[in-house]
C-alpha atoms as a PDB file:
ATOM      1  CA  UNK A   1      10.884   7.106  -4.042  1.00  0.00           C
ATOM      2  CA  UNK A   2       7.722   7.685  -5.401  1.00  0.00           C
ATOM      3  CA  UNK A   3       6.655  11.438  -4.384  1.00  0.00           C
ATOM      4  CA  UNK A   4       4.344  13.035  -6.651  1.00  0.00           C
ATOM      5  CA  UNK A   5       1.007  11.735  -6.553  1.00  0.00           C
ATOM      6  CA  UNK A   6      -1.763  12.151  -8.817  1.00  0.00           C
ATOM      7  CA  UNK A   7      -3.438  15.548 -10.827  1.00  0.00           C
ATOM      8  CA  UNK A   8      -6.457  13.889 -10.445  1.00  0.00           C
ATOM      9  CA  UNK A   9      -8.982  13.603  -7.437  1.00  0.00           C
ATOM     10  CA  UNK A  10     -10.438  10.610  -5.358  1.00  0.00           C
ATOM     11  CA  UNK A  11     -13.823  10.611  -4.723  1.00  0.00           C
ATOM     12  CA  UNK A  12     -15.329  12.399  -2.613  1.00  0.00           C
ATOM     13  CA  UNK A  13     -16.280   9.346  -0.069  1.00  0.00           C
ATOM     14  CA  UNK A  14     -12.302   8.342  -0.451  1.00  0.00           C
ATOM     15  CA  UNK A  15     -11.657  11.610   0.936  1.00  0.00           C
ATOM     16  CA  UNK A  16     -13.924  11.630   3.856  1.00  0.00           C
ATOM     17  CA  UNK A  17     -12.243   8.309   4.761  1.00  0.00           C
ATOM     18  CA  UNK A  18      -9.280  10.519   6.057  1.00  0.00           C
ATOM     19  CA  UNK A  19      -5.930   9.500   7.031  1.00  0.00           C
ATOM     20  CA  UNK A  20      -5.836   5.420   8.180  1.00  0.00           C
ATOM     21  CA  UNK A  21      -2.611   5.994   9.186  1.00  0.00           C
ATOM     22  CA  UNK A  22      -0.537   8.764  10.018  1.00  0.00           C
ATOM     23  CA  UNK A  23       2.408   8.077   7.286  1.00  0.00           C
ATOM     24  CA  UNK A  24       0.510   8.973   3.894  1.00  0.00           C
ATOM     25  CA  UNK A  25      -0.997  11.836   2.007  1.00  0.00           C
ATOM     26  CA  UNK A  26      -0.660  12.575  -1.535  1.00  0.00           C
ATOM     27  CA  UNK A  27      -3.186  10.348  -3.683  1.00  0.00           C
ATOM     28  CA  UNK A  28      -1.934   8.244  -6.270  1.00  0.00           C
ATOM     29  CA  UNK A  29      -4.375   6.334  -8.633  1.00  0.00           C
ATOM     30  CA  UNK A  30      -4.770   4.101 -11.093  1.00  0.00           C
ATOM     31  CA  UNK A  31      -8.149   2.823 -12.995  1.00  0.00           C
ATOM     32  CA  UNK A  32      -9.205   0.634 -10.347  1.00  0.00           C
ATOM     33  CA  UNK A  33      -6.957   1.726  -7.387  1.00  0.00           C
ATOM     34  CA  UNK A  34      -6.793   4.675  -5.217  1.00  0.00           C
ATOM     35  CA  UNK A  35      -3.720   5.084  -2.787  1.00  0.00           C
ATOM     36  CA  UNK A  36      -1.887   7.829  -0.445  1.00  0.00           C
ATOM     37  CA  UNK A  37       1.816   7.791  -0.673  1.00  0.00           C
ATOM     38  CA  UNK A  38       3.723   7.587   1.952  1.00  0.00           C
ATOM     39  CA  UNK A  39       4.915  10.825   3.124  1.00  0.00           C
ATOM     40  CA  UNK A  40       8.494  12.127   2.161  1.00  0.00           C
ATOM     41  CA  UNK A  41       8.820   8.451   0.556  1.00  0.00           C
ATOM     42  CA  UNK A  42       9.043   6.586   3.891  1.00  0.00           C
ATOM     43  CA  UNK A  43       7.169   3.544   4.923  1.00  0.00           C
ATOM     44  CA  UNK A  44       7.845   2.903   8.383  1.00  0.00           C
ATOM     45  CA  UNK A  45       7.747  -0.575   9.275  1.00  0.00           C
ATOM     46  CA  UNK A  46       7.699  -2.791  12.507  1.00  0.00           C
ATOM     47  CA  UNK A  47       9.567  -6.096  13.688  1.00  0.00           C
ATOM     48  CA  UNK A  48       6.889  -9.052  13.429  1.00  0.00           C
ATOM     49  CA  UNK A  49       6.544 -11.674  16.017  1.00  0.00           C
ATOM     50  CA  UNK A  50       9.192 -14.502  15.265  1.00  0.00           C
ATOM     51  CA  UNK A  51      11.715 -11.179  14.298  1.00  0.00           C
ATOM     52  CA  UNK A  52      12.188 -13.136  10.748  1.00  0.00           C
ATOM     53  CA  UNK A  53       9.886  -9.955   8.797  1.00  0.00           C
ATOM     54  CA  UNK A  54       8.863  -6.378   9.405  1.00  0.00           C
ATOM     55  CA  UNK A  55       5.272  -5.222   8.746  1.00  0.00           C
ATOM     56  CA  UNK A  56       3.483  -1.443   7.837  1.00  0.00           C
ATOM     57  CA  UNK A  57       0.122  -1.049   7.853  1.00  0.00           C
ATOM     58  CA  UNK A  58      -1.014   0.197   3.985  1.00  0.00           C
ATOM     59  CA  UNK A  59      -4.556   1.528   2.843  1.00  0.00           C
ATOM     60  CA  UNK A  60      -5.803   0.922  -0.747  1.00  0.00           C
ATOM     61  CA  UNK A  61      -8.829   2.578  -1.864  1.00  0.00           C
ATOM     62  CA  UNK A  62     -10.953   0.047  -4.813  1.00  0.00           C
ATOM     63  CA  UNK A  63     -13.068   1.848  -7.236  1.00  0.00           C
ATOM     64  CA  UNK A  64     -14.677  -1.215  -8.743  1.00  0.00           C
ATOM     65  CA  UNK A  65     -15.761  -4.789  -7.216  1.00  0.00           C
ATOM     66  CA  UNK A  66     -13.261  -7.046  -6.382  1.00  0.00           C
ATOM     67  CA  UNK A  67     -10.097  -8.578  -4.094  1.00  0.00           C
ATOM     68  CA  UNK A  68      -7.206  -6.273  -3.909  1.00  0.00           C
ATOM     69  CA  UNK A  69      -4.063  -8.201  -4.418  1.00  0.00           C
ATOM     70  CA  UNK A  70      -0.684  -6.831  -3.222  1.00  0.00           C
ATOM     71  CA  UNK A  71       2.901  -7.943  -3.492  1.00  0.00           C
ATOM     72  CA  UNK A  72       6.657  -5.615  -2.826  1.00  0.00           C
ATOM     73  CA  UNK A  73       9.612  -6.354  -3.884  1.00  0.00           C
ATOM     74  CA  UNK A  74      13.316  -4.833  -3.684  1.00  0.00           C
ATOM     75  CA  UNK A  75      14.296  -2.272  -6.078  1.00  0.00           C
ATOM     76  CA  UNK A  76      16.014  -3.162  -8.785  1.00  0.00           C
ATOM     77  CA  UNK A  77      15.325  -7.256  -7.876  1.00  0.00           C
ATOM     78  CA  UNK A  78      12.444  -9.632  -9.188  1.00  0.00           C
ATOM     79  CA  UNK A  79      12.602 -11.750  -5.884  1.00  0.00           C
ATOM     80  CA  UNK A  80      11.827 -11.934  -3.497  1.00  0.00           C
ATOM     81  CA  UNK A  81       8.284 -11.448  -3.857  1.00  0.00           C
ATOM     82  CA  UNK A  82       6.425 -10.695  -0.766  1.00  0.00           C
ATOM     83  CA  UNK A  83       2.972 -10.905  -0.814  1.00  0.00           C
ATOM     84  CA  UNK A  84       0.803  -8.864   1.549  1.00  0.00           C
ATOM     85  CA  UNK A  85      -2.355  -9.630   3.669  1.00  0.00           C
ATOM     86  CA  UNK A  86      -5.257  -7.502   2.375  1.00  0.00           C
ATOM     87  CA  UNK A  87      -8.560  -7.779   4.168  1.00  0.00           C
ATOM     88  CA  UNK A  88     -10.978 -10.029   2.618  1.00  0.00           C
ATOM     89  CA  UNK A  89     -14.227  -7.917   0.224  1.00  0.00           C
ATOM     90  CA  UNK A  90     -16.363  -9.787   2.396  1.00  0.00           C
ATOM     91  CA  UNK A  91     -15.241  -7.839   5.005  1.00  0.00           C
ATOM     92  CA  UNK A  92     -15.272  -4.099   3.947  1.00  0.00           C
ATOM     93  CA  UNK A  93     -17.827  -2.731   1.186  1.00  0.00           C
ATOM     94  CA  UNK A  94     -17.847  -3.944  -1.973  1.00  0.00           C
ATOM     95  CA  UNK A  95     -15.609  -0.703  -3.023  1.00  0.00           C
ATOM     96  CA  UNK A  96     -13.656   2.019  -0.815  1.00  0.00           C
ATOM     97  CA  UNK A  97     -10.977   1.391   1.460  1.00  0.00           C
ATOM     98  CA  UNK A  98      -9.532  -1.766   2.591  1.00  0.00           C
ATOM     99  CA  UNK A  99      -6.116  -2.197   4.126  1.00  0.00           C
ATOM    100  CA  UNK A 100      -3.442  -4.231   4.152  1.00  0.00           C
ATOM    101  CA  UNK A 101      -0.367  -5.775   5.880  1.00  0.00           C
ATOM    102  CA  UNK A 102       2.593  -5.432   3.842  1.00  0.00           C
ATOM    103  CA  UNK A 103       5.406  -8.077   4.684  1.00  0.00           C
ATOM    104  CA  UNK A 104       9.420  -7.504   4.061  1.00  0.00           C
ATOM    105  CA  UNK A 105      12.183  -8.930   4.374  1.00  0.00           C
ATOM    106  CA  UNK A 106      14.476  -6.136   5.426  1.00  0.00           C
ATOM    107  CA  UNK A 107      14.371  -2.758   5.428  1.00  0.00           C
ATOM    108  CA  UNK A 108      15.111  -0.747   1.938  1.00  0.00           C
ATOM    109  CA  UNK A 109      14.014   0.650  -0.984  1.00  0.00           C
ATOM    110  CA  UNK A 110      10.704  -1.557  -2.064  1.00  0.00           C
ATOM    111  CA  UNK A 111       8.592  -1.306  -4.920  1.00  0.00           C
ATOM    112  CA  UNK A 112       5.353  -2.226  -4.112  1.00  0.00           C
ATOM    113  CA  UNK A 113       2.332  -2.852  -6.526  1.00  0.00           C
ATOM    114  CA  UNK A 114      -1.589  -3.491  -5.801  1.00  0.00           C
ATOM    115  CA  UNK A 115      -3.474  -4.981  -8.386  1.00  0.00           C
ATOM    116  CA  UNK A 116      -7.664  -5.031  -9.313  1.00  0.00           C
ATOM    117  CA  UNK A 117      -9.519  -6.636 -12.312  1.00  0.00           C
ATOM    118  CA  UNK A 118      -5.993  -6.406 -14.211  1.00  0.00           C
ATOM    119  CA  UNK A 119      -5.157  -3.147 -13.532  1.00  0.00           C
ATOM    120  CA  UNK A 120      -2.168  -2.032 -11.023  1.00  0.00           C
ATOM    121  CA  UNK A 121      -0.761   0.609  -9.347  1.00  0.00           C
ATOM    122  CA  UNK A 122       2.861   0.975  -8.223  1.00  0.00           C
ATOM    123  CA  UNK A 123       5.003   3.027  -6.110  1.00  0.00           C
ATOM    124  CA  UNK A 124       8.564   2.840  -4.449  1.00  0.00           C
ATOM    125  CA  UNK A 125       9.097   3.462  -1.013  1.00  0.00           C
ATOM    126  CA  UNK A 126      12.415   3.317   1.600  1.00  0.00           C
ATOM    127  CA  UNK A 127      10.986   0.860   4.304  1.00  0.00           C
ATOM    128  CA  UNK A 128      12.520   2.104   7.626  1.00  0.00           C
ATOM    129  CA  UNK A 129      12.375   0.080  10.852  1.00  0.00           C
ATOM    130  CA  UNK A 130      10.839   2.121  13.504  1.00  0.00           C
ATOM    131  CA  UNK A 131       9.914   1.036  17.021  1.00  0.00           C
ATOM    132  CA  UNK A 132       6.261  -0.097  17.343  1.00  0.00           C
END
């Protein structure tokens, strides 16, 4: 699991966004990409309609212009590739936060990577199946 997050620090406006979700709070970053970890390394997740995928809710923080793209994938496997559903620019500032829906298979140890103007950010994370 990916537990340590970053020496440096977000903006202040990331900041004063505060906690989208209850589940993260060390920042990670990269270039173009702010995140929070998930605390303790664990990514709740709930069962989707249909039952055939389980869901968390994710926030991403974009320091430059541009669609976030997101994808997971298991530890330690290439496929599958799960993409995620990240909100549209044209529906959140230009930069900042934006979430995301991030889509598994099963429950597990994922890597999952966000991506911005060619630069990414990746962390791993035990997805847990928790009751909605």
């Amino acid at each position: 699991m990916t537990l340590r997050g970053s020496g440096k620090k977000p903006p202040l406006a990331f900041v004063q966004t505060g906690f989208p979700v209850p589940y993260v709070h060390k920042w990670l970053a990269s270039k173009t990409i702010w995140i929070r970890l998930p605390r303790h390394g664990i990514l709740p997740a709930v069962p989707d309609p249909g039952g055939q995928t389980i869901s968390a809710k994710f926030p991403w923080w974009r320091v430059v212009r541009g669609q976030l793209h997101a994808w997971a994938h298991p530890v330690g496997q290439a496929e599958p590739r799960l993409a995620a559903d990240v909100s549209p620019v044209a529906y959140y500032a230009p930069t900042g936060f934006v979430p995301s829906g991030l889509h598994f298979s099963e429950p597990g140890c994922w890597r999952i990577t966000g991506s911005l103007r060619g630069h990414t950010i990746s962390f791993v994370a035990q997805v847990t199946l928790s009751t909605p």
